[in-house]
Protein backbone atom coordinates (compact mmCIF):
# COMPACT_ATOMS: atom_id res chain seq x y z
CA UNK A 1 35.34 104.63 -27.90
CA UNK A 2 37.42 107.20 -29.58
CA UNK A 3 40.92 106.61 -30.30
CA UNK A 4 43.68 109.08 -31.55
CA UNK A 5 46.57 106.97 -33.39
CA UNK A 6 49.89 109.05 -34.06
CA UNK A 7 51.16 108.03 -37.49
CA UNK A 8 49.86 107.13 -40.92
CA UNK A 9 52.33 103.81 -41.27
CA UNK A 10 50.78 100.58 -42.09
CA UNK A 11 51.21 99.99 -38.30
CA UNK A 12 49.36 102.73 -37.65
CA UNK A 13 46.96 102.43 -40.55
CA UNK A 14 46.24 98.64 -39.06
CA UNK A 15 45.92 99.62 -35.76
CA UNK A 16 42.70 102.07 -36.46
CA UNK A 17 41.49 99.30 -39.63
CA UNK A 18 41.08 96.82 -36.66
CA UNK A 19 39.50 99.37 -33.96
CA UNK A 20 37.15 100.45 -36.29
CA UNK A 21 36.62 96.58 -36.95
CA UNK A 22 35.56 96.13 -33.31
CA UNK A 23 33.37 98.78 -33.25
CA UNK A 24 35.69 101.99 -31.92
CA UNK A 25 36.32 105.32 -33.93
CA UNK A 26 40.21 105.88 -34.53
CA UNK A 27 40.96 109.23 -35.63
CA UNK A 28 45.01 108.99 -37.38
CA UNK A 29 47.07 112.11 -37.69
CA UNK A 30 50.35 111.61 -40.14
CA UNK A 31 53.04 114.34 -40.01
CA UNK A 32 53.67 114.24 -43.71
CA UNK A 33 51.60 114.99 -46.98
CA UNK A 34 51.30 111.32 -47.85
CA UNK A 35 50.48 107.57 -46.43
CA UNK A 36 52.61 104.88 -45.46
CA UNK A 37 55.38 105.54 -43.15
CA UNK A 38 58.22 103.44 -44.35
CA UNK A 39 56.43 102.53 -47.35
CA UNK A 40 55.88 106.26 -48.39
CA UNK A 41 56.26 107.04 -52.50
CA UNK A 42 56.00 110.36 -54.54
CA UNK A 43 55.98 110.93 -57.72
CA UNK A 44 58.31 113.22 -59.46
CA UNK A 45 57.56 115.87 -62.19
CA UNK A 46 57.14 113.39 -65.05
CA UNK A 47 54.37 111.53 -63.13
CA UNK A 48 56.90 108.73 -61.91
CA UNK A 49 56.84 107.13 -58.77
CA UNK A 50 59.92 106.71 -57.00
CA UNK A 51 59.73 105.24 -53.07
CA UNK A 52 61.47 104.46 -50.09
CA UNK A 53 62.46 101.23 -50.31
CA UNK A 54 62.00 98.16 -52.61
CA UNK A 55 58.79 96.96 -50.62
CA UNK A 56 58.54 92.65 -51.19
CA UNK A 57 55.82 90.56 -49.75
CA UNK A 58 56.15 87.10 -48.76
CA UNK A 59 53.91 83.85 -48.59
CA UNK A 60 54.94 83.62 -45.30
CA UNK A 61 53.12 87.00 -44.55
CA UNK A 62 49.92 85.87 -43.16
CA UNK A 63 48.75 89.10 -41.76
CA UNK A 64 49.54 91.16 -44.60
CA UNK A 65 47.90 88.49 -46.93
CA UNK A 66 44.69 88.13 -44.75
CA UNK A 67 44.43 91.91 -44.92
CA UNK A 68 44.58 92.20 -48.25
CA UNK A 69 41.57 89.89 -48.25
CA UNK A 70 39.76 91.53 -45.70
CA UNK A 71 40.17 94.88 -47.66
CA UNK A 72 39.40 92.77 -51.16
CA UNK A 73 42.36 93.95 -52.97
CA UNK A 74 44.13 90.36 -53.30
CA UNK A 75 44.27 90.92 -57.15
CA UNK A 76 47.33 93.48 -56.36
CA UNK A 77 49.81 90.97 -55.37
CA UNK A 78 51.78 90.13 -57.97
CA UNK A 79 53.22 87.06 -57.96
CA UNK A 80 56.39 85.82 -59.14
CA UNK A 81 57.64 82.50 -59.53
CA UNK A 82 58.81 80.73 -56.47
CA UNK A 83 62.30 81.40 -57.01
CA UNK A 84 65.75 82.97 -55.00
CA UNK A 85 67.70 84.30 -57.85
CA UNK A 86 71.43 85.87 -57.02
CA UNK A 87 74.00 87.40 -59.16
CA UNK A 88 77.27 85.66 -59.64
CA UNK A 89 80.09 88.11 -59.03
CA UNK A 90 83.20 85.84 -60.51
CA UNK A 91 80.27 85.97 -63.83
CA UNK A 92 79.49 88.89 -64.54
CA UNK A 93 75.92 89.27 -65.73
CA UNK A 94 75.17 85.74 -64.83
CA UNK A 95 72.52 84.27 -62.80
CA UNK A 96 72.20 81.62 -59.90
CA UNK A 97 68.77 80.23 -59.00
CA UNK A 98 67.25 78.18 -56.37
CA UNK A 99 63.99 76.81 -57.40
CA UNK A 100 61.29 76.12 -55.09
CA UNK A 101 59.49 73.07 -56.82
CA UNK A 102 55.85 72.28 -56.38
CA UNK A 103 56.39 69.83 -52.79
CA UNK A 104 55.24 70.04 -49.11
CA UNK A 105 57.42 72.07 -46.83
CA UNK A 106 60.25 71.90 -46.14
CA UNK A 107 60.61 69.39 -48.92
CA UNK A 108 60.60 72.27 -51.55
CA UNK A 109 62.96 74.34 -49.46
CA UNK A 110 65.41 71.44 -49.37
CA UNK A 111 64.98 70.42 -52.93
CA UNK A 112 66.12 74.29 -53.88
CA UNK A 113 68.90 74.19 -51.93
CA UNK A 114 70.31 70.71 -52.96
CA UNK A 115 69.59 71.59 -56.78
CA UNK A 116 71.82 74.72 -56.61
CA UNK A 117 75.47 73.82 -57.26
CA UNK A 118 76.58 77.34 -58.45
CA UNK A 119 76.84 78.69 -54.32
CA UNK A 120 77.40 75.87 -52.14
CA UNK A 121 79.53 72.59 -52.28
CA UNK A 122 77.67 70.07 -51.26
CA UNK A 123 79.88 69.27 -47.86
CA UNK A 124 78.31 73.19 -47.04
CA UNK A 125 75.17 72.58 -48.06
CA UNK A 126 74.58 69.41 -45.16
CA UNK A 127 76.37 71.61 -42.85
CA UNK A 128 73.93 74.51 -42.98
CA UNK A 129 71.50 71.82 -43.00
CA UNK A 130 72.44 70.13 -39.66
CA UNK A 131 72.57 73.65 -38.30
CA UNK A 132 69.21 74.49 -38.88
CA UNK A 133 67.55 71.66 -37.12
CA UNK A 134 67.60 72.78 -33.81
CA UNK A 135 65.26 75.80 -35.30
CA UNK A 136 63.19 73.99 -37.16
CA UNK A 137 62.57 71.67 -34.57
CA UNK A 138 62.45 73.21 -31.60
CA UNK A 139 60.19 76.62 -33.10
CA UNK A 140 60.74 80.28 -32.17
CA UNK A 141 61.47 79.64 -28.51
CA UNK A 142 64.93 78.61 -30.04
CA UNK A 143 65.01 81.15 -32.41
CA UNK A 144 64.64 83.77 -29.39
CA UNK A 145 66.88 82.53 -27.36
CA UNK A 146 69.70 82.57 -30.25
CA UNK A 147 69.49 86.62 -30.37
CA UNK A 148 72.45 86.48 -28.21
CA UNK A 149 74.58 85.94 -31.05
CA UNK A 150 75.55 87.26 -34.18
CA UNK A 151 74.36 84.88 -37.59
CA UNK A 152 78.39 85.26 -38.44
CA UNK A 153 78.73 83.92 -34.21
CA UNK A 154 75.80 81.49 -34.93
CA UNK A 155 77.63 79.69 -38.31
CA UNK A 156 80.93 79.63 -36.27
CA UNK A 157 78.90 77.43 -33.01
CA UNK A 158 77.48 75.19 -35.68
CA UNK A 159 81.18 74.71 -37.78
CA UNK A 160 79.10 76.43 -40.96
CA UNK A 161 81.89 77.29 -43.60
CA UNK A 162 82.67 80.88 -43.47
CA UNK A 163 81.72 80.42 -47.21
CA UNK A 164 78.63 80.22 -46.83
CA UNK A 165 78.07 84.00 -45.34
CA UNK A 166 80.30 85.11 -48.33
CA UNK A 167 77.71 83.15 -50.64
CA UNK A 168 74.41 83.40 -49.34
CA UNK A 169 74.05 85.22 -46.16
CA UNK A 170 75.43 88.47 -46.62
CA UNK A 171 73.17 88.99 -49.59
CA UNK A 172 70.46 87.95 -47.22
CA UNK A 173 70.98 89.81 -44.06
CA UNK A 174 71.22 93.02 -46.03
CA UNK A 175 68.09 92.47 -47.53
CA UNK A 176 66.36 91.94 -44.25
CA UNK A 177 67.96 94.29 -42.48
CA UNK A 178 70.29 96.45 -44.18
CA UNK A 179 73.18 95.33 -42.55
CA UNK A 180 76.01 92.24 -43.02
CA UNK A 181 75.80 89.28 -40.91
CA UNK A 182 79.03 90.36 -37.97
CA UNK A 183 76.48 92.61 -36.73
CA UNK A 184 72.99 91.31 -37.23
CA UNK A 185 71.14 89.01 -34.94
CA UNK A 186 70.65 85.26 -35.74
CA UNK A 187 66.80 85.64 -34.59
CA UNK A 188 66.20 87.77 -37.64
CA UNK A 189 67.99 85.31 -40.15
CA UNK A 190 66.41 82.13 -38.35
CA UNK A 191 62.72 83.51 -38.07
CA UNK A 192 63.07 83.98 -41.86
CA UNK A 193 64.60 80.64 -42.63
CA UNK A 194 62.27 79.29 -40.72
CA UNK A 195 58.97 80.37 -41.90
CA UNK A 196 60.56 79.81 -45.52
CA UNK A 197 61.47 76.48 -44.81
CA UNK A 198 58.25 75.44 -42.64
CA UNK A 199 55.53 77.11 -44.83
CA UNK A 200 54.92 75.84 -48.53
CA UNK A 201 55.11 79.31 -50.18
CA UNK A 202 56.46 80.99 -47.29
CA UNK A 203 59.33 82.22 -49.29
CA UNK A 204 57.75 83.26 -52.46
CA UNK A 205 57.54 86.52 -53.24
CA UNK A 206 54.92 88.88 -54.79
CA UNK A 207 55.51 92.88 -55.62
CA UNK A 208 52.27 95.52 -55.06
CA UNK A 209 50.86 96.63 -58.57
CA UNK A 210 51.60 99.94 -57.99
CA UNK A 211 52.74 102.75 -55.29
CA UNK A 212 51.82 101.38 -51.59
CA UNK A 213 50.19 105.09 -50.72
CA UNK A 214 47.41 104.42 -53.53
CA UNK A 215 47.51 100.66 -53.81
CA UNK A 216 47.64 99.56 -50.27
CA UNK A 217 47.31 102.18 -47.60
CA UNK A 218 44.35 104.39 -49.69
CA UNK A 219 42.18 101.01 -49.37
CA UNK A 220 42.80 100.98 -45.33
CA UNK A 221 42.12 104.51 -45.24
CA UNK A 222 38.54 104.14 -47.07
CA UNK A 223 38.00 101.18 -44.58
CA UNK A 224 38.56 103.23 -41.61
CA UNK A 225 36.55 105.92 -42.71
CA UNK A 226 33.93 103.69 -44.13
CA UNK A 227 33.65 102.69 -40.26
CA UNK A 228 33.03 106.62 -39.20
CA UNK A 229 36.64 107.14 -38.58
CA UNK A 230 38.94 109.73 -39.77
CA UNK A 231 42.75 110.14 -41.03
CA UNK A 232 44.74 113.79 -40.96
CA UNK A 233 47.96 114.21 -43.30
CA UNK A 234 50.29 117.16 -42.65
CA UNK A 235 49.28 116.84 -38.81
CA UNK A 236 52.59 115.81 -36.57
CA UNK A 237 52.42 114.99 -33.12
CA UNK A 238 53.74 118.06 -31.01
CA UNK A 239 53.53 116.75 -27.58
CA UNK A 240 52.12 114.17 -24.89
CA UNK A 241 50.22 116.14 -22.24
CA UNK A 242 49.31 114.26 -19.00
CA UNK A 243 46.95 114.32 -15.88
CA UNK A 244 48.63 114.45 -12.72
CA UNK A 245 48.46 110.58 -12.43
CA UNK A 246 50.56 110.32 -15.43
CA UNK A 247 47.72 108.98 -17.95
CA UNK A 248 47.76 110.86 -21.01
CA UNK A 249 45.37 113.95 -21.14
CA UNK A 250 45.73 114.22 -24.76
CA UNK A 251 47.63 115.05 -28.21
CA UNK A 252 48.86 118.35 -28.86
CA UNK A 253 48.62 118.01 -32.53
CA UNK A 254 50.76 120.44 -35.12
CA UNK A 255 47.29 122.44 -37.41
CA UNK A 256 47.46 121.61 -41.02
CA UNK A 257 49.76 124.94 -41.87
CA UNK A 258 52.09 123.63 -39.16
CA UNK A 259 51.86 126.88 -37.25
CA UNK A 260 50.23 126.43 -33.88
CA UNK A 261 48.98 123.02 -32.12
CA UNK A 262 45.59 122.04 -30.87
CA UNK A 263 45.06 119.45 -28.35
CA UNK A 264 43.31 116.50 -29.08
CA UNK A 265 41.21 114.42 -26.33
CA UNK A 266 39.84 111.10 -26.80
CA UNK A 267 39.04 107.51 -24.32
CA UNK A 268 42.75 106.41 -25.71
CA UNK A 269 45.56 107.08 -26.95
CA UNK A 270 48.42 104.99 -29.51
CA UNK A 271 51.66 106.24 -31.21
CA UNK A 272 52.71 104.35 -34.19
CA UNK A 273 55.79 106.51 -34.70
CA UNK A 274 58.89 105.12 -35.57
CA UNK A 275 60.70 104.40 -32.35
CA UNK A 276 63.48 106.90 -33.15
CA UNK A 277 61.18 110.00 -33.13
CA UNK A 278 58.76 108.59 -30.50
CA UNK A 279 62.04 108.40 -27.92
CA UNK A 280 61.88 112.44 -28.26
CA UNK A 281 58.15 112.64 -27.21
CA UNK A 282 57.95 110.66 -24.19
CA UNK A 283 57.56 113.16 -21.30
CA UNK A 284 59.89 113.68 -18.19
CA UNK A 285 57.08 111.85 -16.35
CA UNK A 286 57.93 108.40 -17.79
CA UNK A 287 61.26 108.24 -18.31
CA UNK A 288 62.01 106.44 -15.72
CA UNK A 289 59.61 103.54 -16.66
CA UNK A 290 61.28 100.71 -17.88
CA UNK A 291 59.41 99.87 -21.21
CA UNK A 292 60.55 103.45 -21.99
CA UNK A 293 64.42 103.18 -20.95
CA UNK A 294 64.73 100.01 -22.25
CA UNK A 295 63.98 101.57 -25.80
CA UNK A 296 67.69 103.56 -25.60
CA UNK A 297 68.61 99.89 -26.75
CA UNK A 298 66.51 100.48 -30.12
CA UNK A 299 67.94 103.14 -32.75
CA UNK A 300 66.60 103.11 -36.78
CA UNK A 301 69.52 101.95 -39.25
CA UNK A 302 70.05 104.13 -42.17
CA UNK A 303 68.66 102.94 -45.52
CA UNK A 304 68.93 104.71 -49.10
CA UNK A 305 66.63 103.79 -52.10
CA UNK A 306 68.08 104.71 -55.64
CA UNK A 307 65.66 105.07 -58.66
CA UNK A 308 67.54 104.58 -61.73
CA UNK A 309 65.75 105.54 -65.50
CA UNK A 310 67.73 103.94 -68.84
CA UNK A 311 66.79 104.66 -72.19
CA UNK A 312 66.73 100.83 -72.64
CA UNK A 313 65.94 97.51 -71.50
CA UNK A 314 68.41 95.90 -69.36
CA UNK A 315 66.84 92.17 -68.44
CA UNK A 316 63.88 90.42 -68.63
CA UNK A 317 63.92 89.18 -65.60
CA UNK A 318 60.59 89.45 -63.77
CA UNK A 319 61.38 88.94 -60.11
CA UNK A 320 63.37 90.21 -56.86
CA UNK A 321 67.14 90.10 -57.48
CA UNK A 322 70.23 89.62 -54.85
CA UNK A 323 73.05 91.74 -56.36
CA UNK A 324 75.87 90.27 -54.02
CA UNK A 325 77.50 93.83 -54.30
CA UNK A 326 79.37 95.04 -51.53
CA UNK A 327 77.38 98.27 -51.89
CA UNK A 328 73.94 97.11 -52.96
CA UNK A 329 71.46 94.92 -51.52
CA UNK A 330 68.58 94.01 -53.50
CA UNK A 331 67.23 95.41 -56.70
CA UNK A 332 64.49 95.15 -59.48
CA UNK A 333 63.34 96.25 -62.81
CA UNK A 334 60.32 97.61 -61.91
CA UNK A 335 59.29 98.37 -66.00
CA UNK A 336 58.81 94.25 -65.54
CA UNK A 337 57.68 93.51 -62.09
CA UNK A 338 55.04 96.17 -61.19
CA UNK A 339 52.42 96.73 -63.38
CA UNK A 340 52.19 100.44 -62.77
CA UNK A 341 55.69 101.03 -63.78
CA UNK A 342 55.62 99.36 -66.96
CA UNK A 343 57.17 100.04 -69.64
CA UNK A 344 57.76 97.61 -73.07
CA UNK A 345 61.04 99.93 -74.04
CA UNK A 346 63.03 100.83 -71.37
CA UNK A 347 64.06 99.75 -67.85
CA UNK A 348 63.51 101.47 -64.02
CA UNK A 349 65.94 100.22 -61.82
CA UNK A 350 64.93 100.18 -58.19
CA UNK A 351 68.17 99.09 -56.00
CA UNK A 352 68.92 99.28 -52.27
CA UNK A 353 71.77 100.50 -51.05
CA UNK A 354 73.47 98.80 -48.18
CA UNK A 355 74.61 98.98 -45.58
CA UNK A 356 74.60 102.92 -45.96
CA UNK A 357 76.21 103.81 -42.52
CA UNK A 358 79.04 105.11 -44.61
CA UNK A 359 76.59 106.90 -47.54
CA UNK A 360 73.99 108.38 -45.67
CA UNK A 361 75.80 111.91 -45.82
CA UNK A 362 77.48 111.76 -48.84
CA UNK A 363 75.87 113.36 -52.06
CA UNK A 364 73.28 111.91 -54.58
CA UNK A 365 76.06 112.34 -57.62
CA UNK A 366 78.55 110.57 -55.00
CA UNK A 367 75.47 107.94 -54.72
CA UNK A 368 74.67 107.42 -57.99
CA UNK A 369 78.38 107.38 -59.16
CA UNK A 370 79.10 104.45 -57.01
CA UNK A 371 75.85 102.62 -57.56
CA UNK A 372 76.83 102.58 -61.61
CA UNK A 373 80.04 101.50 -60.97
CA UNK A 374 78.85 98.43 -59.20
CA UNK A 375 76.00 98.15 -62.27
CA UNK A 376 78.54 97.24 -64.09
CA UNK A 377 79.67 94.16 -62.92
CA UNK A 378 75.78 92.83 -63.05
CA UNK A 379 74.95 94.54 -66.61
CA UNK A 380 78.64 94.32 -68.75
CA UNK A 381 76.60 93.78 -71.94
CA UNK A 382 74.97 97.33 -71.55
CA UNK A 383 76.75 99.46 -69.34
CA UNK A 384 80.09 98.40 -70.72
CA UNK A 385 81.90 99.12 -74.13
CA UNK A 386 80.70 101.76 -76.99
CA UNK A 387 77.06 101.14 -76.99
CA UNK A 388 76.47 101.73 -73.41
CA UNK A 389 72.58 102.01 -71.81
CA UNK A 390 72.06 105.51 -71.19
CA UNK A 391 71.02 106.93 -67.91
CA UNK A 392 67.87 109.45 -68.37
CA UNK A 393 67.35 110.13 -64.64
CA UNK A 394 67.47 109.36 -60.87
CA UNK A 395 66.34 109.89 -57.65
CA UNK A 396 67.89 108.87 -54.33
CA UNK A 397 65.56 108.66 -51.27
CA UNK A 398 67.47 108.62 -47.93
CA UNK A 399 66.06 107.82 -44.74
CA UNK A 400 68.66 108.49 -42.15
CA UNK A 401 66.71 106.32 -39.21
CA UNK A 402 64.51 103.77 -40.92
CA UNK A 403 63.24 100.24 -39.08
CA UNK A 404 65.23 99.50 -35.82
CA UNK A 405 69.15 98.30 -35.83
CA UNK A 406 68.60 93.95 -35.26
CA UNK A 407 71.84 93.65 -33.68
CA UNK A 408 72.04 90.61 -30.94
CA UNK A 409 70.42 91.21 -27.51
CA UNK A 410 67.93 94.02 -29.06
CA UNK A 411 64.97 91.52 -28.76
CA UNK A 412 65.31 92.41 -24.52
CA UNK A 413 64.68 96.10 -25.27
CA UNK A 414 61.16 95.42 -27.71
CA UNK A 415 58.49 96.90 -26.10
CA UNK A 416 54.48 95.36 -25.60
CA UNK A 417 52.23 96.96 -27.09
CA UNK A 418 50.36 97.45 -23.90
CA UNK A 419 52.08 99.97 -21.52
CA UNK A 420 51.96 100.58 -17.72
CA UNK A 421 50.14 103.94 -18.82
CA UNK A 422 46.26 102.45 -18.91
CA UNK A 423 45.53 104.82 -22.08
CA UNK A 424 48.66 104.78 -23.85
CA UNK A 425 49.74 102.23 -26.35
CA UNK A 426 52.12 101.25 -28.70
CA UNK A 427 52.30 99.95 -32.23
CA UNK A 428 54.98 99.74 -35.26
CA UNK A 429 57.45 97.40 -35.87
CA UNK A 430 59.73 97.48 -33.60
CA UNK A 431 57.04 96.76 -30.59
CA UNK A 432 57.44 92.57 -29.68
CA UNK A 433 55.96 90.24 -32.24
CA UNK A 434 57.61 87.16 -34.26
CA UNK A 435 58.12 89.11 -37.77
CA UNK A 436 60.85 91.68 -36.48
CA UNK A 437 61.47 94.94 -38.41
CA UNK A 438 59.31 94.09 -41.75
CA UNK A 439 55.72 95.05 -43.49
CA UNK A 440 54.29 92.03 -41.75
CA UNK A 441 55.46 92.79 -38.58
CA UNK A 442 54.19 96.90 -39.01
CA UNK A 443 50.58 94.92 -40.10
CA UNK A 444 50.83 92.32 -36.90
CA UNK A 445 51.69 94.81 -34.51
CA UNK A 446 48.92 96.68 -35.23
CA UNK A 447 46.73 94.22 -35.16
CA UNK A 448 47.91 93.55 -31.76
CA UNK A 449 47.52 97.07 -30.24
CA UNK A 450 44.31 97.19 -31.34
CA UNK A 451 43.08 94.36 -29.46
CA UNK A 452 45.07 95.62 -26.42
CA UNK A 453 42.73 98.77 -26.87
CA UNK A 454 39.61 96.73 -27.18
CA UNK A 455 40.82 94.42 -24.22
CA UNK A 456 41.51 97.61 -21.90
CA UNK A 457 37.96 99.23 -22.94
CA UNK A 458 35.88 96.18 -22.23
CA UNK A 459 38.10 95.81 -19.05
CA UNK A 460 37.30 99.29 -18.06
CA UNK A 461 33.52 99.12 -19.38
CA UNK A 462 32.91 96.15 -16.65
């Protein structure tokens, strides 16, 4: 069976990897020059790689992890240790750590949190921890029904210090979701928790070797086309043409100059857009559909990567890094952590900024202004005083609509990956499976549509 797959993300990349698996021939056309989606990179005129966003893969990632084994490129994980590691604001330049030690889950987990002293008093710490039972115990039918509140609603139901946001959680949900705990869901926070707390290494971390593009997604391509299928850059979806029973009839499909479509036919049909741009292609004919109305409920957040070069090296710390900044999420020295980017002499920042509702329009200079402002309070002994780290370059990557908004009561409006349309599908992220708006979750729901497409053809084929 041939299938044509809308979108070069790893949900759309996973989606043909498993049809080709079963035996089908996906064909992928990608609107841009290069692979990945959300996990896109480029490299600049000095043959650096700069990317859109600071892309970290967990333990608890079993998708992700079983296709890097499938595609024999487990060697490009790079682990770090099983750490948390958060800057101190009131300490500038200082560190607090918890460490996961070497015990069954959620032994380890607890063991990290009770060592810490820096965050959380300990009259906090068995607070959170009476709050999380119910989710531990009772499993993601819990953690579902809890998307009806905020995580800030969800601390105040389980008398959880207010402190405990302001020393943890705000870090957190920005990381996850780019936003600060008022607005985000407690599903997102709790499936995380969770799986870190239920899985040994679910919460250790590992960084790709290199860009995703050539370390990750170049592998899925070969797969795919090792399997007789095929995968189009530079080819955007124009239009969804249908039959007068409302099945798709096929793709109109930009040419590679961008000047004129062609329409594509196949047996069936997937986009793996981002739901954003995918809301602008359904036709008039299914509007009125509920899977389709319900996604008016799901809109991208806005996200901004900043790339920063020093002549210098400014830690030596080889793992992911909370900044507790009110304008930056997470960051990195990728000269340490990714063996691509190394480099013995100097550093390469990699830093999200967040939440960037306010940002998103302002200028790089703005940007970056702001950004080394806020560097200074986690680097004083080099970006303060005479003999300050110099900054050779940057580049900001903005992506106005990135994964979906997790506020509470979005979970309602998550699409299937099946659809009422019998050769129309759906994959990416924000379709319904447990890992939310993540790499994982791109990977799973793939995964997913794929064997919706193989269910429907054998269906069909009896």
């Amino acid at each position: 069976m041939r299938v044509v797959i809308a979108g070069a993300g790893l949900a759309g990349l996973s989606c043909a990897k498993y049809l080709a698996d079963a035996g089908h021939t996906p064909v992928v056309y990608e609107a841009r020059d290069v692979l990945g989606g959300k996990v896109a990179a480029w490299k600049d005129k000095d043959g650096d790689w700069y990317e859109t966003g600071l892309h970290i893969f967990f333990g608890a990632y079993p998708n992700m992890l079983q296709l890097f084994g499938e595609l024999g490129i487990e060697e490009r994980l790079q682990w770090k240790s099983h750490s948390m590691i958060f800057n101190q604001p009131n300490e500038p330049g200082t560190y607090s750590r918890f460490d996961f030690p070497d015990l069954p889950a959620p032994l380890n987990g607890v063991a990290a949190i009770l060592s810490n002293n820096d965050m959380l008093t300990w009259p906090e710490k068995i607070a959170f921890g009476i709050g999380l039972v119910p989710a531990m115990l009772r499993g993601q039918n819990y953690v579902e029904d809890c998307d009806n509140y905020s995580w800030t609603d969800w601390l105040k139901l389980h008398n959880i210090p207010e402190r405990v946001n302001d020393e943890v959680f705000i870090a957190m949900s920005k990381a996850l979701n780019f936003i600060g705990p008022d607005e985000i869901s407690s599903t997102v926070l709790l499936t995380a928790l969770n799986r870190f707390l239920q899985e040994k290494n679910g919460s250790k971390m590992a960084f790709l070797d290199g860009a995703p593009p050539e370390r990750l997604c170049q592998p899925i391509v070969d797969h795919i086309k090792g399997f007789g299928g095929e995968v189009h850059l530079n080819r955007p979806l124009r239009k969804i043409n249908l039959n007068e029973d409302g099945t798709v009839k096929n793709f109109s499909i930009a040419n590679d100059k961008g000047q004129s479509a062609i329409d594509i036919e196949a047996d069936a049909y997937v986009s793996a857009l981002p739901v954003d741009p995918f809301k602008l292609l359904i036709p008039e004919q299914w509007k009125d559909l509920d899977i389709f109305k319900r996604l008016d409920g799901l809109k991208g957040v806005p996200v901004i990567n900043i790339h920063l070069w020093f002549d210098r090296k400014l830690t030596d710390i080889d793992h992911l890094l909370f900044s507790r900044s009110k304008l930056l999420s997470v960051y990195a020295d990728m000269s340490i952590t990714c063996k691509e980017y190394a480099d013995p002499d100097k550093s390469m920042l990699e830093l999200v900024f967040a939440p960037a509702k306010d940002w998103i329009g302002r200028s790089d200079e703005d940007i970056i202004d702001a950004t080394m402002e806020e560097l200074k309070k986690l680097f004083p002994m080099h970006l303060i005083g005479d003999n300050q780290a110099k900054l050779i370059k940057y580049k900001v990557v903005k992506t106005p609509l990135s994964v979906y908004k997790a506020v509470p009561g979005c979970q309602s409006f998550r699409p299937s990956q099946k659809t009422p349309i019998s050769n129309f599908f759906l994959t990416g992220d924000y379709t319904m499976q447990r890992y939310l708006a993540s790499m994982e979750g791109a990977v799973l729901s793939g995964k997913l549509c794929a064997g919706e497409v193989h269910k429907n053809h054998k269906e069909g084929v009896k």
